[in-house]
N, C-alpha and C. Protein backbone atom coordinates (compact mmCIF):
# COMPACT_ATOMS: atom_id res chain seq x y z
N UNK A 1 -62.08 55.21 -19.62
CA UNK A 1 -61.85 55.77 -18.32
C UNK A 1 -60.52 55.32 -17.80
N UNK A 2 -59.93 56.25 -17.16
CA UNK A 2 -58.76 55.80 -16.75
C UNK A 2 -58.13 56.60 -15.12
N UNK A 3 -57.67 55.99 -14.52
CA UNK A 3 -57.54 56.30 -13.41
C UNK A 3 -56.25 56.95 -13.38
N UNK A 4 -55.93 58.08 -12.49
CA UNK A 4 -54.73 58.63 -12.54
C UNK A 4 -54.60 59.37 -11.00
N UNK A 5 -53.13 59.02 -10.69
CA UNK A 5 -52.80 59.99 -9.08
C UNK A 5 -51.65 60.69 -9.43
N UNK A 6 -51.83 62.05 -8.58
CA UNK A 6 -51.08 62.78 -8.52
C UNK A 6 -51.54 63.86 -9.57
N UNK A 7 -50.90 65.01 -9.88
CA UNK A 7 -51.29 66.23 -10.49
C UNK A 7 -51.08 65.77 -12.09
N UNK A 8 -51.72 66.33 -12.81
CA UNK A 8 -52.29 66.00 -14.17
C UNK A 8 -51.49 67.29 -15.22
N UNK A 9 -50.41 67.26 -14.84
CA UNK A 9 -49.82 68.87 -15.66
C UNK A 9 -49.83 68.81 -16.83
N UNK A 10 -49.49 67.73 -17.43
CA UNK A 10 -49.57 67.15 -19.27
C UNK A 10 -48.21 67.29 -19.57
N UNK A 11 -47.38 67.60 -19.14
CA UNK A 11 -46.20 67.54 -19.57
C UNK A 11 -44.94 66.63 -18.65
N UNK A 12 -45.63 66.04 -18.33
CA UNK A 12 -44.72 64.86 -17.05
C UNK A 12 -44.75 63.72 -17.79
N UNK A 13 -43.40 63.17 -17.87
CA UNK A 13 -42.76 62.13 -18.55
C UNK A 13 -43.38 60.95 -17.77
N UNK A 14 -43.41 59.58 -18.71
CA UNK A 14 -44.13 58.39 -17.90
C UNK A 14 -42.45 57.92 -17.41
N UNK A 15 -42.51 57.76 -15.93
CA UNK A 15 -41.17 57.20 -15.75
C UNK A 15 -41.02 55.74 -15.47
N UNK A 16 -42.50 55.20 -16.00
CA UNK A 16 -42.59 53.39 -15.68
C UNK A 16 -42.15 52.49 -16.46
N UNK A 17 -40.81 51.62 -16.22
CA UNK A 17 -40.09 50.78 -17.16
C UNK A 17 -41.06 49.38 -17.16
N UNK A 18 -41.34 49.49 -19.28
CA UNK A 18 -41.66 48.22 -19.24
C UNK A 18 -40.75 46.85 -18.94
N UNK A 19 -40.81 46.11 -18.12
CA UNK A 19 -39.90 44.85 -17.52
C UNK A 19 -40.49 43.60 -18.44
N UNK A 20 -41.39 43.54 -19.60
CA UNK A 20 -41.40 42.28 -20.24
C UNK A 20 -40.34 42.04 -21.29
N UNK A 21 -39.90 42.53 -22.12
CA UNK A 21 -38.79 42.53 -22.50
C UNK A 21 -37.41 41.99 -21.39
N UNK A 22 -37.51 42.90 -20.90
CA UNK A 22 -36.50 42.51 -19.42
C UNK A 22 -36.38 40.87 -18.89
N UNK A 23 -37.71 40.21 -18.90
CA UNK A 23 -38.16 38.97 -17.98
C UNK A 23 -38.17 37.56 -19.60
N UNK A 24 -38.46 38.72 -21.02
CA UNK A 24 -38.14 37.83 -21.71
C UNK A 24 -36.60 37.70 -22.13
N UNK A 25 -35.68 38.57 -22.18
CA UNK A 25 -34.28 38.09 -22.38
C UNK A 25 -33.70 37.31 -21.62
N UNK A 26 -34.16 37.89 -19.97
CA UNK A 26 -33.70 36.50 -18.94
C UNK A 26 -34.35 35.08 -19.25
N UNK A 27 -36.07 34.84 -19.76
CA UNK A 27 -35.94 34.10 -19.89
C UNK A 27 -34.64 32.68 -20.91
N UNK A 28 -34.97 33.60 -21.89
CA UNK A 28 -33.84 33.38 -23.26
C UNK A 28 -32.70 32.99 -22.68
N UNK A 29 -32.18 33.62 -22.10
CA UNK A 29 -30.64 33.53 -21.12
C UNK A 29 -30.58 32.34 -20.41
N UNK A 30 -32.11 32.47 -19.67
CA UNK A 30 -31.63 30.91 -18.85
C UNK A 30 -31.65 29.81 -19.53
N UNK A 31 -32.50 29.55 -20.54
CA UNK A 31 -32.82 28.14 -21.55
C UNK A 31 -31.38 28.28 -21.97
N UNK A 32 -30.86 28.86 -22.60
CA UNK A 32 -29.38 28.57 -23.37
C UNK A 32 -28.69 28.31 -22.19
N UNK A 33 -28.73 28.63 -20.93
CA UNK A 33 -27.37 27.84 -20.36
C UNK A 33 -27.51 26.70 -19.58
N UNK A 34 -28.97 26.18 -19.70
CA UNK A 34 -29.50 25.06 -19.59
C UNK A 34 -29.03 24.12 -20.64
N UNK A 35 -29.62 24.21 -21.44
CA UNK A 35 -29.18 23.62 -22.66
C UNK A 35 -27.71 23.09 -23.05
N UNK A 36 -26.45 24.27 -22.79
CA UNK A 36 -25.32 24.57 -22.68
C UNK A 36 -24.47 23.54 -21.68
N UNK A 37 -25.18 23.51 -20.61
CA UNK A 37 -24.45 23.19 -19.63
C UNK A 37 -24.49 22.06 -19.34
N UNK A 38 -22.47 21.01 -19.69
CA UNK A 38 -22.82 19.16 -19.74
C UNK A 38 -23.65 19.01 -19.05
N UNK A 39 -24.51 18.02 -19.56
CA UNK A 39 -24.62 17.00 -18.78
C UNK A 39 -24.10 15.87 -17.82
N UNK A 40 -24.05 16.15 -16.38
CA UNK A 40 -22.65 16.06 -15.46
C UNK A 40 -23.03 14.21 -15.10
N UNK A 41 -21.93 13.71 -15.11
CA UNK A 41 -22.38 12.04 -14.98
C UNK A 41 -21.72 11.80 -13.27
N UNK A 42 -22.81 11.31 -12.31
CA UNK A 42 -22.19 10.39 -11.31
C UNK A 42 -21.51 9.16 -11.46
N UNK A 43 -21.11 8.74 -12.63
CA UNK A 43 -20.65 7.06 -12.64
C UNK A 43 -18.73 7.45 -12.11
N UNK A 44 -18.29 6.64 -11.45
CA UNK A 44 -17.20 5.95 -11.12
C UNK A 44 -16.30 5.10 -12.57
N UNK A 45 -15.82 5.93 -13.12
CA UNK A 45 -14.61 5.40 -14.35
C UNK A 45 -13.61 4.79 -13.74
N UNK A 46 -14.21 3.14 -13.68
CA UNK A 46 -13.15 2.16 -13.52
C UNK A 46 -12.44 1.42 -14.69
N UNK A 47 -10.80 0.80 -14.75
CA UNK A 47 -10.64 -0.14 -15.46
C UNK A 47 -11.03 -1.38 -15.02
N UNK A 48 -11.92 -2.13 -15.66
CA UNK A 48 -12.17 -3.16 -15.18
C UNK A 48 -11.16 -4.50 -16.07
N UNK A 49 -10.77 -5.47 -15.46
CA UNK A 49 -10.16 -6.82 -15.88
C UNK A 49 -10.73 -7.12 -16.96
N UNK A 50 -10.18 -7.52 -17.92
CA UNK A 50 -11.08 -8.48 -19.14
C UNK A 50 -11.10 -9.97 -18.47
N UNK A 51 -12.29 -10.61 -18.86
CA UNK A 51 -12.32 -12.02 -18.14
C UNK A 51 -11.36 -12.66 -19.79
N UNK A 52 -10.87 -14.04 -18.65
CA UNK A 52 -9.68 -14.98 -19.65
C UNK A 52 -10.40 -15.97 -19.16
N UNK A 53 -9.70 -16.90 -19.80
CA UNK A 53 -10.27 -18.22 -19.30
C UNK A 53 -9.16 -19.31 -18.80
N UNK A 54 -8.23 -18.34 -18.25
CA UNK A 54 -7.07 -18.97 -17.53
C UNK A 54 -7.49 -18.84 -15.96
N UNK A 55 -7.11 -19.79 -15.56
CA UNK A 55 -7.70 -20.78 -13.90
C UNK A 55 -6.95 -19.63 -13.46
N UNK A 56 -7.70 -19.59 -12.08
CA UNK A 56 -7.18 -18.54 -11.05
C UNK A 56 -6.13 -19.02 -10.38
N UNK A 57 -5.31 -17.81 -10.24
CA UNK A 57 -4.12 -17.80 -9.39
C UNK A 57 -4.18 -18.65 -8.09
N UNK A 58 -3.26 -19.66 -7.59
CA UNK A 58 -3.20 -20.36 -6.87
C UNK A 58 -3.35 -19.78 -5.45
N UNK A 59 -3.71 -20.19 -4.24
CA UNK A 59 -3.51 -18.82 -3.39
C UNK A 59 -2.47 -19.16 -2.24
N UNK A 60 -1.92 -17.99 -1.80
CA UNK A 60 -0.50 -17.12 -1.81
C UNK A 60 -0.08 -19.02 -0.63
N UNK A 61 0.90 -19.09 -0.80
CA UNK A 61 1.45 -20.00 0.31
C UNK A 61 1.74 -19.37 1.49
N UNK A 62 2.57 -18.47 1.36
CA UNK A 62 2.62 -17.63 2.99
C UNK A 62 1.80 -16.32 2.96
N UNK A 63 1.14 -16.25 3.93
CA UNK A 63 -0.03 -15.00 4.09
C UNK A 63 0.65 -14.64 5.57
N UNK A 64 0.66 -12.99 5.46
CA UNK A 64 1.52 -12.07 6.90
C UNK A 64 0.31 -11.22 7.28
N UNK A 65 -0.11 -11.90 8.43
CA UNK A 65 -1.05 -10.34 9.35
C UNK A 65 -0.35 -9.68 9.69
N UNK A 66 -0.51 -8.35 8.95
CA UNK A 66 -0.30 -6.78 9.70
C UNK A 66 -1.37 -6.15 10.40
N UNK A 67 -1.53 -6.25 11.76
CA UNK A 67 -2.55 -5.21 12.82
C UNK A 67 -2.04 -3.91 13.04
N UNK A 68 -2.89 -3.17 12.44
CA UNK A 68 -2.50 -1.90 13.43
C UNK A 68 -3.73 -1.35 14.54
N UNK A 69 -3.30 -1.48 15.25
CA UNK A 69 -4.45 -1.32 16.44
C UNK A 69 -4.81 -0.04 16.83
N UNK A 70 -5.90 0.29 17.78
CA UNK A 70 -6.09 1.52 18.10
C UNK A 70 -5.18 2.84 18.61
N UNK A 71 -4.25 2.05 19.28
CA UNK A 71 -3.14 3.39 19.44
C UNK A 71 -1.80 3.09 18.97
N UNK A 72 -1.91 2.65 17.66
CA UNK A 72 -1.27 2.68 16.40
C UNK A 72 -0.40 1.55 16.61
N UNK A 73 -0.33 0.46 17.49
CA UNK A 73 0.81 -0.52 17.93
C UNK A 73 0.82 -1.82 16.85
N UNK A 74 1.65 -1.82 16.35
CA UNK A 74 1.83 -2.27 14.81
C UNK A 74 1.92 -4.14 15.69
N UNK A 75 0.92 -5.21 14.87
CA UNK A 75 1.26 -6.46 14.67
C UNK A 75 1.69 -7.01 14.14
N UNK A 76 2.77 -7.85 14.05
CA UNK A 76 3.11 -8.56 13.08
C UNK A 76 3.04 -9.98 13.45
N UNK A 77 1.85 -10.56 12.54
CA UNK A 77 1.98 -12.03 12.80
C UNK A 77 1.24 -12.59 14.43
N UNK A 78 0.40 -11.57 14.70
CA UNK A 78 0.10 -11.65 16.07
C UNK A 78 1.20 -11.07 17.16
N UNK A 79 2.34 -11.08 16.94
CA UNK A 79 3.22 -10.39 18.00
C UNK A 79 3.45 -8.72 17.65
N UNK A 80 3.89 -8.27 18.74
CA UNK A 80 3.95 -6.94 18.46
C UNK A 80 5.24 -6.05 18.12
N UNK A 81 5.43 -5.07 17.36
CA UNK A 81 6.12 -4.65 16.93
C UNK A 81 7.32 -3.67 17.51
N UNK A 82 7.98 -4.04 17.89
CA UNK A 82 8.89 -2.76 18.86
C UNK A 82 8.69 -1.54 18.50
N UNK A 83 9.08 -1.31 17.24
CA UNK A 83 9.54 0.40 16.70
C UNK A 83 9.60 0.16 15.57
N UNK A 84 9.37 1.07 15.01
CA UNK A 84 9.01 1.66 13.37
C UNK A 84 10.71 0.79 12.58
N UNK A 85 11.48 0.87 13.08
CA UNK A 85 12.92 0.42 12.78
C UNK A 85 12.83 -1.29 12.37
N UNK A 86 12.22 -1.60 13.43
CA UNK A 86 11.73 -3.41 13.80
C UNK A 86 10.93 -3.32 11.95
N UNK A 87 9.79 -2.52 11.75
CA UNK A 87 8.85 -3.01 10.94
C UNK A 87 9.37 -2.59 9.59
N UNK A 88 10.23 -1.93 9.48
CA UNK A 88 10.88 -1.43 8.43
C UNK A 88 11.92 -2.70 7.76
N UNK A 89 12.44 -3.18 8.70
CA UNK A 89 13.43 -4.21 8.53
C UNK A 89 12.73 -5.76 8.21
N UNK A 90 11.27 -5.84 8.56
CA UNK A 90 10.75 -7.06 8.22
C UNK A 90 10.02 -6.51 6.63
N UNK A 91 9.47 -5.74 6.73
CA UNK A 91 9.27 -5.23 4.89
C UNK A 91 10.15 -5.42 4.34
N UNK A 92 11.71 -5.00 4.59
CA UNK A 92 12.83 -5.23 3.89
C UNK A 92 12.64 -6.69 3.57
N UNK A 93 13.06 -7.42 4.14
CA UNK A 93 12.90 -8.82 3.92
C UNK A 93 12.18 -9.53 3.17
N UNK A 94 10.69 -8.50 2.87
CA UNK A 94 9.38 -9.19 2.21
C UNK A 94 10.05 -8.15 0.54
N UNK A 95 10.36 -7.20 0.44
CA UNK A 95 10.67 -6.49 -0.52
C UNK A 95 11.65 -7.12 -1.58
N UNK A 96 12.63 -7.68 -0.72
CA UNK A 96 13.99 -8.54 -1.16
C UNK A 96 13.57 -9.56 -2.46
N UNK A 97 12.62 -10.31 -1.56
CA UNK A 97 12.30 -11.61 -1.99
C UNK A 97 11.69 -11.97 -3.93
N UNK A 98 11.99 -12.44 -4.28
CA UNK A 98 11.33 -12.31 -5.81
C UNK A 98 9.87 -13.02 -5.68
N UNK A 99 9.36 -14.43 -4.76
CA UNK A 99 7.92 -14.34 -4.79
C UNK A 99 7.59 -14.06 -3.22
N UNK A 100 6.94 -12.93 -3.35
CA UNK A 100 6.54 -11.96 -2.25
C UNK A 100 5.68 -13.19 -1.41
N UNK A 101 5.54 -12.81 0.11
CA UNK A 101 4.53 -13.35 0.27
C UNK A 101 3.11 -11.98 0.43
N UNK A 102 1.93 -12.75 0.84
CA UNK A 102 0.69 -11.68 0.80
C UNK A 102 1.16 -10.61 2.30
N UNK A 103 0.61 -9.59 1.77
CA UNK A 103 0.28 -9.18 3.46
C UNK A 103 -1.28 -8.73 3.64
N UNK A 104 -1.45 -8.99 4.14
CA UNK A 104 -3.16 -8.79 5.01
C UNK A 104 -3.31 -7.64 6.14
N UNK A 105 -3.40 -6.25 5.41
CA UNK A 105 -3.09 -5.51 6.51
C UNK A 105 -4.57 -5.26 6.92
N UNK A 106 -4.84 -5.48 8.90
CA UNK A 106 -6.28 -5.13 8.79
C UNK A 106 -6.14 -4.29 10.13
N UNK A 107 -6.22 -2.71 10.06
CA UNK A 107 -6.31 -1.75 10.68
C UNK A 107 -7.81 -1.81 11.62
N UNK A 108 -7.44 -1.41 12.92
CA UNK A 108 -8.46 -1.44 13.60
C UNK A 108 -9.46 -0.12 13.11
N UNK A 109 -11.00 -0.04 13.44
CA UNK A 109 -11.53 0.92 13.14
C UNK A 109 -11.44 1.97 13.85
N UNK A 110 -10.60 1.92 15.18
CA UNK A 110 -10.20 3.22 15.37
C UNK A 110 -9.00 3.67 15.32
N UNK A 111 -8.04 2.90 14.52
CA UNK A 111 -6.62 3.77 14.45
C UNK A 111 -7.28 4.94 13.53
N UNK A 112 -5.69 5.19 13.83
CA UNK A 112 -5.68 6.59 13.08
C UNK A 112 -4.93 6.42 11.41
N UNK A 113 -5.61 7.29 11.12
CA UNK A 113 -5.26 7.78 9.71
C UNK A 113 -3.53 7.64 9.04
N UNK A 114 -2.97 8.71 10.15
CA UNK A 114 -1.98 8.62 9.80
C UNK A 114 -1.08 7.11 9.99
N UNK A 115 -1.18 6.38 11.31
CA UNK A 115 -0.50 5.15 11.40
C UNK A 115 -0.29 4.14 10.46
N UNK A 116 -1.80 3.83 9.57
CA UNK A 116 -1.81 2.97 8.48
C UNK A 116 -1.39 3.92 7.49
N UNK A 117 -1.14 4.89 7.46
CA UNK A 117 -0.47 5.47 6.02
C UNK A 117 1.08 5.84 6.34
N UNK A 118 1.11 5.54 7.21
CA UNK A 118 2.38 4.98 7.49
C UNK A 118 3.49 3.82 7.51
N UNK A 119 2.54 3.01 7.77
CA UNK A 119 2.39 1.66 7.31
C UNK A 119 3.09 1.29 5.72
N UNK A 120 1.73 2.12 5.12
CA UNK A 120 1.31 1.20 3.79
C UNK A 120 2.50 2.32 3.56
N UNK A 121 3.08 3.48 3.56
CA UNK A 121 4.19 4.13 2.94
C UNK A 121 5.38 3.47 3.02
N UNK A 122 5.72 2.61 3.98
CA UNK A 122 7.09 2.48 4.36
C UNK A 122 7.18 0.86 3.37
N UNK A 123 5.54 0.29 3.30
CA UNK A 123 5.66 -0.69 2.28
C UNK A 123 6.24 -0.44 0.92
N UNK A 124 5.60 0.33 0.79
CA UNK A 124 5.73 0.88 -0.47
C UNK A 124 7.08 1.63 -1.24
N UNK A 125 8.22 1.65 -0.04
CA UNK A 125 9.11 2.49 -0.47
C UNK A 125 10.58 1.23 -0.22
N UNK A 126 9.52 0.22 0.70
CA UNK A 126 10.95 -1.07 0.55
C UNK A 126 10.22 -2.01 -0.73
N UNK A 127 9.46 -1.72 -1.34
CA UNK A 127 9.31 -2.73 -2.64
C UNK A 127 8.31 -3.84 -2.33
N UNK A 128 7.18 -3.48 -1.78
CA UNK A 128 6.03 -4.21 -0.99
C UNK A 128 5.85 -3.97 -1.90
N UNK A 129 4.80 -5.53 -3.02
CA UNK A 129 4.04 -5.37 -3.75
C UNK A 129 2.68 -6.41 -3.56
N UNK A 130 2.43 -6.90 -2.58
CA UNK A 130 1.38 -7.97 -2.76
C UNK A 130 0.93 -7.45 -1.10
N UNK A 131 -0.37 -6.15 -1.21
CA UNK A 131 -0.41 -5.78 0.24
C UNK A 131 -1.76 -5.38 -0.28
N UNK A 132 -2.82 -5.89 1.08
CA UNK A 132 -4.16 -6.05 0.95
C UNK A 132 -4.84 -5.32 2.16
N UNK A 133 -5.87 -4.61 2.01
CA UNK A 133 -6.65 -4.61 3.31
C UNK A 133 -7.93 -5.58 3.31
N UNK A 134 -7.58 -6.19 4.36
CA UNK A 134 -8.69 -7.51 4.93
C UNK A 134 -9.58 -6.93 6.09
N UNK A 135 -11.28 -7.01 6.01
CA UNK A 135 -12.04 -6.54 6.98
C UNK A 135 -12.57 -7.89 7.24
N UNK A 136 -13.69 -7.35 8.64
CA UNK A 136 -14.11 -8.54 9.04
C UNK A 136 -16.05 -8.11 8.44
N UNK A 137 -15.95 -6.93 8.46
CA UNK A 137 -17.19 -6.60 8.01
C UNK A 137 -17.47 -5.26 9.19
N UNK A 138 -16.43 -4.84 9.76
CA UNK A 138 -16.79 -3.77 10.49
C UNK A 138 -16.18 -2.17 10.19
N UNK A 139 -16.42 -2.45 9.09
CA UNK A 139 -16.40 -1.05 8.20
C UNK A 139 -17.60 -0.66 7.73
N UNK A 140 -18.55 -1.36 7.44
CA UNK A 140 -19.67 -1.43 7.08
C UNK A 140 -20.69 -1.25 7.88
N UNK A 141 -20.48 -0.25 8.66
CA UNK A 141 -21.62 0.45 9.46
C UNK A 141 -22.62 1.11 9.14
């Protein structure tokens, strides 16, 4: 027995697409690009130090606080910095030198972006090589 709608003429084409074929190639399709597709890694590719067994570096004899404060007013050493000209000319000085001293630059948490990359650029272009950021633990919110 079989159930049927609509007029029964005998000469009307079945117009119903079988879709298992259809649902099995997609399946097929998806396993291969499963399969296919790296395996993506979250790890962080660091160089890490080889340990030596040479005593640690002595630590620095002269250490320089650099503040940059909330509306970007540059410290040096606890005093404050006139103008970008002033701080340029004391990097010079630290750049010159053959044993650098440290600098300890510790940006307030609300300067801005650009001020300390301003900073650390102008280090970087008089021959600053021994320049650190020092927190107190208030980054770590």
């Amino acid at each position: 027995m079989s159930f049927s709608v609509g007029d029964d003429g005998g000469d009307g084409a079945m117009v119903n697409m079988n879709l298992v074929p259809l649902i099995d190639v997609m399946l097929v399709l998806l396993i291969l690009f499963i399969v296919t597709i790296p395996i993506q890694t979250h790890a962080v590719k660091l160089d890490m130090p080889t340990p030596t067994d040479a005593p640690p570096p002595d630590a620095p004899s002269i250490v320089i606080d650099l503040v940059v404060d909330f509306d970007g007013t540059v410290f040096w050493n606890g005093s404050a910095v006139a103008n970008r000209a002033s701080l340029r000319s004391y990097l010079a000085d630290i750049g010159a030198v053959t044993e650098q001293p440290e600098i300890h630059l510790r940006p307030n948490r609300l300067a801005r972006y650009e001020a300390v990359a301003r900073v650390l650029a102008d280090a970087q272009s008089l021959g600053v090589t021994k320049i650190g950021f020092v927190g107190t633990g208030e980054f770590a919110d």
